[in-house]
Protein backbone atom coordinates (compact mmCIF):
# COMPACT_ATOMS: atom_id res chain seq x y z
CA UNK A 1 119.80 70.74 103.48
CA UNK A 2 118.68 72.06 100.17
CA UNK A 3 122.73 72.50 99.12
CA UNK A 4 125.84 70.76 100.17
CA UNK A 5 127.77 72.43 102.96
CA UNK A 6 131.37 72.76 102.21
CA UNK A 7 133.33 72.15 105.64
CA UNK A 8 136.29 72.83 107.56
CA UNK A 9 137.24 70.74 110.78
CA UNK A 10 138.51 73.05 112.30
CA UNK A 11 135.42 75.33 113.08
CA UNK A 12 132.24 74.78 114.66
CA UNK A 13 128.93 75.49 113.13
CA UNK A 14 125.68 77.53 114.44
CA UNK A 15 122.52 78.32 112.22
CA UNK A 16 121.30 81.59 112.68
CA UNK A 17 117.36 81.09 112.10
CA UNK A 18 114.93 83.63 111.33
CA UNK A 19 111.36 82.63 112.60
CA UNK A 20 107.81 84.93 111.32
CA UNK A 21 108.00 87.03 113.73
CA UNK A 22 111.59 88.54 112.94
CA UNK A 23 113.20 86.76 115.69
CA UNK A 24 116.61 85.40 115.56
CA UNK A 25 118.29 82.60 116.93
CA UNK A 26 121.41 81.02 117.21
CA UNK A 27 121.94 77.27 117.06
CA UNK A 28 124.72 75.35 117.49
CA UNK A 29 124.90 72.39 115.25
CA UNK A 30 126.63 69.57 114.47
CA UNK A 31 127.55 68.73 110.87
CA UNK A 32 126.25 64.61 110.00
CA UNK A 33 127.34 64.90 106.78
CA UNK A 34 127.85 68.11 103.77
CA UNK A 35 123.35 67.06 103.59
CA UNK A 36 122.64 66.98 106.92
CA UNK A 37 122.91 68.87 110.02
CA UNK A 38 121.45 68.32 113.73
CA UNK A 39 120.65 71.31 115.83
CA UNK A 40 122.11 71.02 119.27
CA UNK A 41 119.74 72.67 120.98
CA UNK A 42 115.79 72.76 120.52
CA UNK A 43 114.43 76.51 118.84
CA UNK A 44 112.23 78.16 120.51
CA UNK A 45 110.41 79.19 118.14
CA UNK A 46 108.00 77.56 115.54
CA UNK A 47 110.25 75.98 112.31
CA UNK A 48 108.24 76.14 109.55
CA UNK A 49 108.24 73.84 106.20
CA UNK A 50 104.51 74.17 105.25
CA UNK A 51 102.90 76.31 102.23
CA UNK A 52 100.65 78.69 103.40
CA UNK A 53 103.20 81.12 104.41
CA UNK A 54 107.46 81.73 104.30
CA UNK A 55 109.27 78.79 105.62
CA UNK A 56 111.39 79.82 108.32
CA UNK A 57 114.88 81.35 106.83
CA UNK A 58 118.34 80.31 108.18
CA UNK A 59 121.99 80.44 107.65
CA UNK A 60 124.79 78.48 108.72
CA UNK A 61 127.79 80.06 109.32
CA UNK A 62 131.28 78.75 110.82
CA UNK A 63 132.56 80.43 114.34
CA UNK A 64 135.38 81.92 112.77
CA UNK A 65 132.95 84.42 111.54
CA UNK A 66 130.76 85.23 114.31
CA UNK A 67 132.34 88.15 114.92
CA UNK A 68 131.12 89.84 111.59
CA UNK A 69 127.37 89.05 111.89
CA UNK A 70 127.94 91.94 114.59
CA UNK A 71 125.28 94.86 113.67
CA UNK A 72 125.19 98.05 115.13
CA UNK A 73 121.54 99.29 114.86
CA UNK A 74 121.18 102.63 114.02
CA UNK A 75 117.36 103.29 113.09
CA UNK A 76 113.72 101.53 113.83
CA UNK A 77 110.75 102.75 111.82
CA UNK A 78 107.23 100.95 111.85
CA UNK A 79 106.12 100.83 108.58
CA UNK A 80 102.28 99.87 107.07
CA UNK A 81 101.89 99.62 103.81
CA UNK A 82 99.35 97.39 102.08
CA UNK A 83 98.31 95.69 105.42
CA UNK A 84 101.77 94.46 106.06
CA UNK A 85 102.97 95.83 108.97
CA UNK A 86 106.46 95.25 109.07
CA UNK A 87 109.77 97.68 110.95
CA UNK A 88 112.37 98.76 109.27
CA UNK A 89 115.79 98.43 110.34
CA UNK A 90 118.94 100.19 109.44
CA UNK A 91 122.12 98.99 110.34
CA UNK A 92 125.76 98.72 109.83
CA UNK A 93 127.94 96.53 111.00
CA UNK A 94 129.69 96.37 114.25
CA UNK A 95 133.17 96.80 114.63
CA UNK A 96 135.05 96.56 118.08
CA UNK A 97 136.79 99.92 117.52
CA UNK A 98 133.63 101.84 116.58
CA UNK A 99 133.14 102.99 120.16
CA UNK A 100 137.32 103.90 120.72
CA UNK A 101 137.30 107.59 120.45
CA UNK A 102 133.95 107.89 122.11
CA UNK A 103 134.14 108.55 125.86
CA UNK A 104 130.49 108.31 126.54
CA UNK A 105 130.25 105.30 125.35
């Protein structure tokens, strides 16, 4: 790792990775040492370390906070501008009572 992790026993840890084509993962890891971390499971996508393009993104995160990565996505628009196509996502984050007064939902 590029910066020390600073760890508490009593959680486990997952990296959430974010490969080139906007796909995310979640890994669970185990901590070596606050430089080093082994993923628990193989990716299935492509990691990336090279030049030519973005290395692959990631963040590690303890379980105890799982719960707040939660997003609720509320609008997708394809966008092209300068060759890049790229979508645009709005969200907002997910909490369990969002849906309680809703009976649709």
């Amino acid at each position: 790792l590029s910066e020390p992790l600073n760890l508490n026993d009593n959680y486990s840890y997952w990296m959430s990775i974010n490969n080139r084509f906007g796909n995310l993962e979640n890994i669970p890891i185990r901590v070596i040492d606050k430089w080093t971390v082994e993923m628990l499971e193989k990716p299935v996508s492509e990691i990336y370390t090279g030049w030519n393009r973005d290395k692959t993104s990631y963040v590690i995160h303890a379980d105890d906070n799982l719960s707040s990565l939660a997003m609720l996505v509320t609008n997708v628009e394809p966008q092209a501008r300068d060759n890049n196509y790229s979508v645009s996502i709005t969200c907002s984050n997910y909490e369990c009572r969002y849906h309680k007064d809703n009976k649709e939902a």
